[in-house]
C-alpha atoms as a PDB file:
ATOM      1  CA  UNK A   1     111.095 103.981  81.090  1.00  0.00           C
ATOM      2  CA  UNK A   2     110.359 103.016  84.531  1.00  0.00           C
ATOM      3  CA  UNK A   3     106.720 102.645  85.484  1.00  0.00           C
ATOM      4  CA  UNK A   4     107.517 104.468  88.821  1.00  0.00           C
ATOM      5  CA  UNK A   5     108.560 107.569  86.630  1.00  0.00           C
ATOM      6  CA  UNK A   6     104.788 109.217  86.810  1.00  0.00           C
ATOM      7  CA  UNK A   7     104.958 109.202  90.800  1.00  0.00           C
ATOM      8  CA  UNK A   8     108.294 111.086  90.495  1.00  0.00           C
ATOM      9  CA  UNK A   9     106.633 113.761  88.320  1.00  0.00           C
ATOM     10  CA  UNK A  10     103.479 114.246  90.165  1.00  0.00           C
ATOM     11  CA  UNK A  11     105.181 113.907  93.561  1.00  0.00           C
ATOM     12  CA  UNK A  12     102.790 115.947  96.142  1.00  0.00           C
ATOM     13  CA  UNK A  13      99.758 115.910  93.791  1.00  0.00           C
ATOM     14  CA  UNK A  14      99.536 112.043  93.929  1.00  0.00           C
ATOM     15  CA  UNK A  15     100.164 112.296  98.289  1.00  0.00           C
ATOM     16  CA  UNK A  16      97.370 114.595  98.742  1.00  0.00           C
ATOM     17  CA  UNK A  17      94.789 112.101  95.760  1.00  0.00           C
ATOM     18  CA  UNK A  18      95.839 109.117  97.330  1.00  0.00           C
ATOM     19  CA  UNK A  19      95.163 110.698 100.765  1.00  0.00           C
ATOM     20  CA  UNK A  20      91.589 111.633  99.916  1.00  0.00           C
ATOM     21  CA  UNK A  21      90.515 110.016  96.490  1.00  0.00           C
ATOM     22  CA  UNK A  22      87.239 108.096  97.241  1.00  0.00           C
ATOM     23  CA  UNK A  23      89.065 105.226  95.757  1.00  0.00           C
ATOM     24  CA  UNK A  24      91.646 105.270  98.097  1.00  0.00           C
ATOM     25  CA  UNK A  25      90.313 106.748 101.085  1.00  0.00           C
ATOM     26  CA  UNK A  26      86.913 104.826 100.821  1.00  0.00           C
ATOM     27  CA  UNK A  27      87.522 101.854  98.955  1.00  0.00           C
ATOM     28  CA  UNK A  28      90.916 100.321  98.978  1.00  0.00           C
ATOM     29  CA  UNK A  29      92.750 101.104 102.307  1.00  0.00           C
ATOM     30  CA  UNK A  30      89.601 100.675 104.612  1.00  0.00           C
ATOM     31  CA  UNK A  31      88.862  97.044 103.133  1.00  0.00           C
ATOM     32  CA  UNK A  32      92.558  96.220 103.222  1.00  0.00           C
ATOM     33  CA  UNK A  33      93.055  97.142 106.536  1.00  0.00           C
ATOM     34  CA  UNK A  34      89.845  94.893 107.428  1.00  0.00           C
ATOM     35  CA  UNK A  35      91.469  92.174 105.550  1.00  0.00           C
ATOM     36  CA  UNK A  36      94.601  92.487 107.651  1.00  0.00           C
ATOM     37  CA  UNK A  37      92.574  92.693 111.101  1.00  0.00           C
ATOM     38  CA  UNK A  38      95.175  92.912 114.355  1.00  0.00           C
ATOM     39  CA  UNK A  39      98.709  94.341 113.495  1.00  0.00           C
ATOM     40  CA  UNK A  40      99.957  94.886 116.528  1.00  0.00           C
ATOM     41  CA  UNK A  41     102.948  93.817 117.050  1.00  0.00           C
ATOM     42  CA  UNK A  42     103.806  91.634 113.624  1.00  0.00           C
ATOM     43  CA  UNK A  43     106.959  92.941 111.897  1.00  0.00           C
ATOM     44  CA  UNK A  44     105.156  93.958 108.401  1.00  0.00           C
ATOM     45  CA  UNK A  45     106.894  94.789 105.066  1.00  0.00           C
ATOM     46  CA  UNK A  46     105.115  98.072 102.513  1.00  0.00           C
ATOM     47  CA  UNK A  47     105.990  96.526  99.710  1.00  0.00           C
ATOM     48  CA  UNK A  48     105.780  99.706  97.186  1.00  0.00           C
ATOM     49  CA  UNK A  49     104.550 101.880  99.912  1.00  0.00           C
ATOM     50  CA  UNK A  50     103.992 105.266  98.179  1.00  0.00           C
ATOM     51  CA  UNK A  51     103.998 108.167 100.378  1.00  0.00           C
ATOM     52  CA  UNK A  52     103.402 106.010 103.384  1.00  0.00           C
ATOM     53  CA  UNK A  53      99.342 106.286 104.336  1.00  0.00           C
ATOM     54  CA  UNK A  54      98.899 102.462 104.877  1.00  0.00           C
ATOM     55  CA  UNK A  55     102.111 102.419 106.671  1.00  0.00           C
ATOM     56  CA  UNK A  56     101.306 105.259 109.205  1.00  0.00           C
ATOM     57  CA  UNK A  57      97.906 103.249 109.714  1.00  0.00           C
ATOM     58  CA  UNK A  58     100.114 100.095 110.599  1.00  0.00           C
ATOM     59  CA  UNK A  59     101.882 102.103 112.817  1.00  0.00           C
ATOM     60  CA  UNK A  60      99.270 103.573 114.542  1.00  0.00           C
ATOM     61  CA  UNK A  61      97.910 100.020 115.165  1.00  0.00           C
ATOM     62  CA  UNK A  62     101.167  98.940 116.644  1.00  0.00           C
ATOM     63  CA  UNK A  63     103.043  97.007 114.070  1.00  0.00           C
ATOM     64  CA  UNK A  64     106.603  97.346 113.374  1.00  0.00           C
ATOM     65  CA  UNK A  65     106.968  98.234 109.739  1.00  0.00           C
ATOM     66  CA  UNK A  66     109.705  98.756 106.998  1.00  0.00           C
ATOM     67  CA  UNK A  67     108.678 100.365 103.522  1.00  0.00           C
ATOM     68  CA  UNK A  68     110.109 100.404  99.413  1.00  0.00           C
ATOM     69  CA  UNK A  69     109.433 101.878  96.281  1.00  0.00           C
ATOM     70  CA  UNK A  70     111.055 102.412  93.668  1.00  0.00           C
ATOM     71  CA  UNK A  71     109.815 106.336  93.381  1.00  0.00           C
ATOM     72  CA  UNK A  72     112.762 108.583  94.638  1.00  0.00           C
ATOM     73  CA  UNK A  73     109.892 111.199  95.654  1.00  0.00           C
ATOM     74  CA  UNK A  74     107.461 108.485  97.044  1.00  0.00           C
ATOM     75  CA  UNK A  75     110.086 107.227  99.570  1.00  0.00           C
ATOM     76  CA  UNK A  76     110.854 111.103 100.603  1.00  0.00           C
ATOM     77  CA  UNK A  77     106.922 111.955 101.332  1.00  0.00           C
ATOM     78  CA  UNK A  78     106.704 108.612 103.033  1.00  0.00           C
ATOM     79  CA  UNK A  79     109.650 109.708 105.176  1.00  0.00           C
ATOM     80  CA  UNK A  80     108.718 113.630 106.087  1.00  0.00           C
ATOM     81  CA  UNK A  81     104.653 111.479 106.711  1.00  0.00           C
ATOM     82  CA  UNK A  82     106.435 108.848 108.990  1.00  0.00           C
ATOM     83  CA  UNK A  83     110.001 110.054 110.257  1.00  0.00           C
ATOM     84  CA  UNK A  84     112.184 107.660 112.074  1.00  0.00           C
ATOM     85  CA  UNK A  85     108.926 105.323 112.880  1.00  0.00           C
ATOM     86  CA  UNK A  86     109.332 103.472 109.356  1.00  0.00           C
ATOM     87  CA  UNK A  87     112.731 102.135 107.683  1.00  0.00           C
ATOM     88  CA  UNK A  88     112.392 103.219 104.424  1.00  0.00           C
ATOM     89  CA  UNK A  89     114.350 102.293 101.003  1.00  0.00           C
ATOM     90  CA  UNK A  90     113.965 102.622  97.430  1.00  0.00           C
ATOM     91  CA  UNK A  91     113.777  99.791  96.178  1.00  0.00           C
ATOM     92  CA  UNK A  92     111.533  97.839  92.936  1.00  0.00           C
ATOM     93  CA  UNK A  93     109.492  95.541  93.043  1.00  0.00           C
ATOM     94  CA  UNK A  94     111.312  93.989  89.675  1.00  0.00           C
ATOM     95  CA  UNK A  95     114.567  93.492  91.821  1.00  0.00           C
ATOM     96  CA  UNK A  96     115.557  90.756  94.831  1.00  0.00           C
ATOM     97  CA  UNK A  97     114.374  92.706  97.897  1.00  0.00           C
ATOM     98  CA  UNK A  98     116.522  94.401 100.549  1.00  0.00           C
ATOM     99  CA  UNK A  99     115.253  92.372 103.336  1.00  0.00           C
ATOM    100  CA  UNK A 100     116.501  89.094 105.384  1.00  0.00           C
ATOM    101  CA  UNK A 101     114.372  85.542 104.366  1.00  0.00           C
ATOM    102  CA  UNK A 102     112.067  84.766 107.069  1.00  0.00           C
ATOM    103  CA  UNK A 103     112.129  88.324 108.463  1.00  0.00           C
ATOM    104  CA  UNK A 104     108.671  89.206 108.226  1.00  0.00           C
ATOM    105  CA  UNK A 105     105.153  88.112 109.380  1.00  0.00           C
ATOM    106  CA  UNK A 106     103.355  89.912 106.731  1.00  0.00           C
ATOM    107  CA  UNK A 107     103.909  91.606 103.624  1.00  0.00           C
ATOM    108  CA  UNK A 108     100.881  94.637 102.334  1.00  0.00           C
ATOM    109  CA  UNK A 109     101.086  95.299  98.471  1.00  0.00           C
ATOM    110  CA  UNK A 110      98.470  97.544  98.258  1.00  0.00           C
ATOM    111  CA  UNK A 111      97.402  98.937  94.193  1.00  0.00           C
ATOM    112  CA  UNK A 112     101.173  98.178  93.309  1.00  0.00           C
ATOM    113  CA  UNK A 113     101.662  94.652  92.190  1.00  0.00           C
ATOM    114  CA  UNK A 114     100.489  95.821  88.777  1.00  0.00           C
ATOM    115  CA  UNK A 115     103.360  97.884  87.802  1.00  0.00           C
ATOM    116  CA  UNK A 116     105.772  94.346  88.781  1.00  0.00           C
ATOM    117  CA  UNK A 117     107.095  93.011  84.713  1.00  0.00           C
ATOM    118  CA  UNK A 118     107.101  89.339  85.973  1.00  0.00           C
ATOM    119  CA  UNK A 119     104.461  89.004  89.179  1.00  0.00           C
ATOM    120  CA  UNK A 120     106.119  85.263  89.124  1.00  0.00           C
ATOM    121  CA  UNK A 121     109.715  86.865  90.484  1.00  0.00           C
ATOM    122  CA  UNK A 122     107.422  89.430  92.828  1.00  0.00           C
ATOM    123  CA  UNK A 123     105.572  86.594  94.708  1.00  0.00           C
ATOM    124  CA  UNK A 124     108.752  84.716  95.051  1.00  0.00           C
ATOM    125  CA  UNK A 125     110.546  87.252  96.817  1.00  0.00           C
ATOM    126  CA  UNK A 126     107.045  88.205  98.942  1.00  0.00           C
ATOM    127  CA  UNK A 127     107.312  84.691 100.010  1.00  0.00           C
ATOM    128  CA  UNK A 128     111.250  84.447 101.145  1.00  0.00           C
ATOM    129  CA  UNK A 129     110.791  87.391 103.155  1.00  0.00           C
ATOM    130  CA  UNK A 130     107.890  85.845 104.956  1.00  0.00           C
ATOM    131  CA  UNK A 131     108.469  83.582 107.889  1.00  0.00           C
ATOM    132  CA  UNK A 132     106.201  80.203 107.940  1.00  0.00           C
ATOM    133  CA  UNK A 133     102.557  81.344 108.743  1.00  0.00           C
ATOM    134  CA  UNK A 134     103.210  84.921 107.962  1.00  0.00           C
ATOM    135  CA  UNK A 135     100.631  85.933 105.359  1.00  0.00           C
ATOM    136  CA  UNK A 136     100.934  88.974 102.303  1.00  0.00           C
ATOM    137  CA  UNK A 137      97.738  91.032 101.485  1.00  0.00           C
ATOM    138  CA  UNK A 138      97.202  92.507  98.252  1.00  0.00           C
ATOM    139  CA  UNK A 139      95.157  94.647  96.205  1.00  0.00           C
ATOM    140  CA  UNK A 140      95.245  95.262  92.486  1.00  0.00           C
ATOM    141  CA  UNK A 141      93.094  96.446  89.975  1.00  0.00           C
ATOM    142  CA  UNK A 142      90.386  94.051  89.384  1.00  0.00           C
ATOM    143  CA  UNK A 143      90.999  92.162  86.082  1.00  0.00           C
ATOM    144  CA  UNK A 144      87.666  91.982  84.345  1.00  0.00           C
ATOM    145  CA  UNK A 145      87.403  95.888  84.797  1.00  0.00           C
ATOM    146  CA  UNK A 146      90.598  96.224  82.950  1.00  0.00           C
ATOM    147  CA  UNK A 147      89.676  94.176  80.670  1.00  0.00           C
ATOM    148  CA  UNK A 148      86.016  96.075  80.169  1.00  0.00           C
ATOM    149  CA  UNK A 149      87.548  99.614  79.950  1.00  0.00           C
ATOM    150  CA  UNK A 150      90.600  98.378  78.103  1.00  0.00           C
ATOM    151  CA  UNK A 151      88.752  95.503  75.640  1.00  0.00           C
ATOM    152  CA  UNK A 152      91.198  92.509  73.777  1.00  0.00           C
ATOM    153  CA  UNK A 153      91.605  89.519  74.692  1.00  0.00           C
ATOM    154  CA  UNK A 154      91.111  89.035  78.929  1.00  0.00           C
ATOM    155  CA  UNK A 155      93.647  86.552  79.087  1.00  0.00           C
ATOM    156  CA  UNK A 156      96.451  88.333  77.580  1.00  0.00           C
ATOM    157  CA  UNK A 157      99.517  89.852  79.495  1.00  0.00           C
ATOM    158  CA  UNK A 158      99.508  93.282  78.138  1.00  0.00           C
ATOM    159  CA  UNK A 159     101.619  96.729  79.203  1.00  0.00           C
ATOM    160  CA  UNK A 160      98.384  99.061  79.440  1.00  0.00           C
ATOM    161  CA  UNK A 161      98.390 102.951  79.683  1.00  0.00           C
ATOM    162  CA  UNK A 162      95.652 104.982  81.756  1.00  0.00           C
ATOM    163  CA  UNK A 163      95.247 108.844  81.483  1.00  0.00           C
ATOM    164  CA  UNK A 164      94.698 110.188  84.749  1.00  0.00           C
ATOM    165  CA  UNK A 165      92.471 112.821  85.334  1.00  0.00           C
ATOM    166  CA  UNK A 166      92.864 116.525  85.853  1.00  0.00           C
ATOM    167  CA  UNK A 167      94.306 116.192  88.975  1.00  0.00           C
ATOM    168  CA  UNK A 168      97.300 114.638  87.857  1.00  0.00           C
ATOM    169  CA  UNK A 169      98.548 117.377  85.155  1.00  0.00           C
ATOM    170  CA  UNK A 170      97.323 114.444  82.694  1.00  0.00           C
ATOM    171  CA  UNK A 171      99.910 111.877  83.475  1.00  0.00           C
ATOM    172  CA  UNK A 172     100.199 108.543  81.522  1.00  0.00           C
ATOM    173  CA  UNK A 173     100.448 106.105  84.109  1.00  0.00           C
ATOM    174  CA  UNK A 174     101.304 102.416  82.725  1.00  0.00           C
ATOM    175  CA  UNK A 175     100.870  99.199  84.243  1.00  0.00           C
ATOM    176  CA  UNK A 176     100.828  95.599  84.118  1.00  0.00           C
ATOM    177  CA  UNK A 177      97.276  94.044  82.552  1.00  0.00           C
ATOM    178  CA  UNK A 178      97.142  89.830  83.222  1.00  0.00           C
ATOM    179  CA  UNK A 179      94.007  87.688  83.899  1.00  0.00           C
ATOM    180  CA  UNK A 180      93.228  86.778  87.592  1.00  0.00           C
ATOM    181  CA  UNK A 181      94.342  83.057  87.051  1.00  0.00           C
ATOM    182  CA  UNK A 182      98.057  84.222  85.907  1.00  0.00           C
ATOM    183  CA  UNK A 183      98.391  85.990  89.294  1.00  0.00           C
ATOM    184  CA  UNK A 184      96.617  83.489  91.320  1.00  0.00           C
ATOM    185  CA  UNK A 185      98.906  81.098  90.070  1.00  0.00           C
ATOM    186  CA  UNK A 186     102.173  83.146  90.707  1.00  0.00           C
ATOM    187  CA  UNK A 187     101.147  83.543  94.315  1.00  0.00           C
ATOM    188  CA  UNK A 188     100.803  79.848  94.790  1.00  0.00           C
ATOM    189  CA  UNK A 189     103.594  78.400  92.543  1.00  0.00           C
ATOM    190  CA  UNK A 190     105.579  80.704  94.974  1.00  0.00           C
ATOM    191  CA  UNK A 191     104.557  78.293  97.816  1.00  0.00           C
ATOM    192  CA  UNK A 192     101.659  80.535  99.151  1.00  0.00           C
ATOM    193  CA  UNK A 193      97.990  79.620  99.814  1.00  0.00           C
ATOM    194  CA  UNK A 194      95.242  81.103  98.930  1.00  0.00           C
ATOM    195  CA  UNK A 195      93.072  82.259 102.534  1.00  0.00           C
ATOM    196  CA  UNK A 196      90.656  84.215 100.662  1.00  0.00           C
ATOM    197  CA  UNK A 197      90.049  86.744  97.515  1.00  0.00           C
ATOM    198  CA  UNK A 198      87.889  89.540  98.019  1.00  0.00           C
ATOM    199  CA  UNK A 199      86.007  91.661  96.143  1.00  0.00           C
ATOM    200  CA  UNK A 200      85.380  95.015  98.263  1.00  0.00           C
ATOM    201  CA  UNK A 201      82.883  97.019  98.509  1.00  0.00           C
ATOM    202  CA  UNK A 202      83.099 100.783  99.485  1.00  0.00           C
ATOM    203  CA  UNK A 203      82.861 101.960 102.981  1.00  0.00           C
ATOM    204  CA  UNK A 204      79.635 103.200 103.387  1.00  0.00           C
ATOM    205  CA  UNK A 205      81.328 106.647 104.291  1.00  0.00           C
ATOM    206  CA  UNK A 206      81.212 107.055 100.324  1.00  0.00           C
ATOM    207  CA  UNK A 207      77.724 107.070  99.447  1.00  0.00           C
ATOM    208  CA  UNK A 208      78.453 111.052 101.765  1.00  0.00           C
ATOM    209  CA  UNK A 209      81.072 111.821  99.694  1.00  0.00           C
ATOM    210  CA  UNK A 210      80.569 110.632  96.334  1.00  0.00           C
ATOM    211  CA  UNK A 211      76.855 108.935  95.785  1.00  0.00           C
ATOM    212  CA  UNK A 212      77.880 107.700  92.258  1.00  0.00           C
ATOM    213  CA  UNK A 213      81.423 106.333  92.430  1.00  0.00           C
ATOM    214  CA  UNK A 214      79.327 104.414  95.811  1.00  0.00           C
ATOM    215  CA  UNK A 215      76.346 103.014  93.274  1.00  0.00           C
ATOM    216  CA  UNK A 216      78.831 101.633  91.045  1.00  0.00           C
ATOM    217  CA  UNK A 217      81.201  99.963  93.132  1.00  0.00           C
ATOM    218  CA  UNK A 218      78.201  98.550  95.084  1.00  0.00           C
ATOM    219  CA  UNK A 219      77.280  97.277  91.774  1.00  0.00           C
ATOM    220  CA  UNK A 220      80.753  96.211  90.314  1.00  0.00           C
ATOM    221  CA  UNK A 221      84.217  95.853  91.854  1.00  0.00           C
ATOM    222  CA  UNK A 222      86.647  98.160  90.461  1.00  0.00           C
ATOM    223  CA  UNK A 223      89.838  96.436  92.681  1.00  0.00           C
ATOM    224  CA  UNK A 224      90.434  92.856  94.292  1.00  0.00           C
ATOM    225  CA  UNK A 225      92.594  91.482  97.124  1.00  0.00           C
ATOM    226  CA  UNK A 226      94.209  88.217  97.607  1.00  0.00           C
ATOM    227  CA  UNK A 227      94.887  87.149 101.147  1.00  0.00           C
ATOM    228  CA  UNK A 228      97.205  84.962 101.139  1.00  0.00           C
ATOM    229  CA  UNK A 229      99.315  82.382 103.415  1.00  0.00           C
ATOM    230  CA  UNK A 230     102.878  80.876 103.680  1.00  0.00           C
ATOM    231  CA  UNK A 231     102.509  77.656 104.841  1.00  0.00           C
END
């Protein structure tokens, strides 16, 4: 089964969470965007873009973007959010990418690169498409909180299963478990430097919305990005 098989099922459910999930709207996509600071006018690659909310922020802030997943219905929401503004294919994150070498100045893999089988192959590709100096930003779920919630050993490459809630109809959504140092090192045996890892904290927007989901992500990171540069 593919692992992009849930986002085909839940299809508008997952557009409007994603859209307005404190995790998403108040945590992830405002401290990647701050990690990615002036856009405007770098030619930037979604990779596994889901129905397109970082991409229409890129937009907005004047980049020229292109966009993949590997979700049939993920790639039609991102078009009917972002029209002709955004070239967008299905494509996996698994496979050799559908873009030039050297084409891009930076690739976003936001909360995706988890559901990649061999992060190795990923970060290779992320680093062909980039031209020299381009940079990719990504976020993932923070290791050491999969590894709390999910127990075993923390350095072990395991295919892990999450139960989302309610919202979702109960999907079983599975992804890619590895320790930080696994990834780390895909990212720079692929020729890419390490410019910073961050551990976010939530916008302060959150403590508003949702005063315990802001206590303990004050307290403990739930996600982590790596900011990183082709030399």
């Amino acid at each position: 089964m593919s692992l992009s098989e849930p986002y085909d099922r839940m299809g508008r459910v997952v557009d409007d969470h994603m859209a307005h999930s404190v995790y998403n709207a108040f945590y992830d996509r405002p401290a990647v965007l701050e990690v990615l600071g002036d856009v405007a006018g770098l030619d930037i690659i979604d990779a596994a873009c889901g129905p397109g909310h970082y991409a229409a922020e890129l937009v907005a802030r004047g980049a020229r973007v292109r966009g993949f997943d590997a979700s049939a219905t993920m790639v039609q929401l991102a078009t009917e959010r972002l029209g002709d503004a955004v070239d967008l294919q299905r494509a996996s994150l698994d496979d050799r990418l559908p873009y030039d070498d050297a084409s891009a100045d930076l690739v976003l893999c936001a909360l995706a690169i988890h559901y990649a089988a061999d992060r190795a192959a990923t970060m290779r590709e992320f680093a062909r498409v980039l031209r020299p100096g381009g940079r990719c930003v990504m976020s993932t779920q923070h290791p050491m909180w999969d590894w709390i919630r999910k127990g075993g050993s923390y350095f072990d490459v395991v295919l892990e299963t999450d139960v989302w809630g309610p919202w979702s109809g109960g999907q079983s959504v599975s992804y890619w478990r590895e320790p930080l140092t696994a990834t780390v090192a895909a990212a720079t045996n692929a020729g890419m430097l390490v410019r910073g890892l961050i551990e976010p904290l939530p916008s302060p927007a959150m403590a508003e919305v949702s005063p315990d989901d802001f206590r303990k992500l004050s307290e403990a990171p739930a996600f982590i990005i790596l900011d990183l540069l082709k030399p």
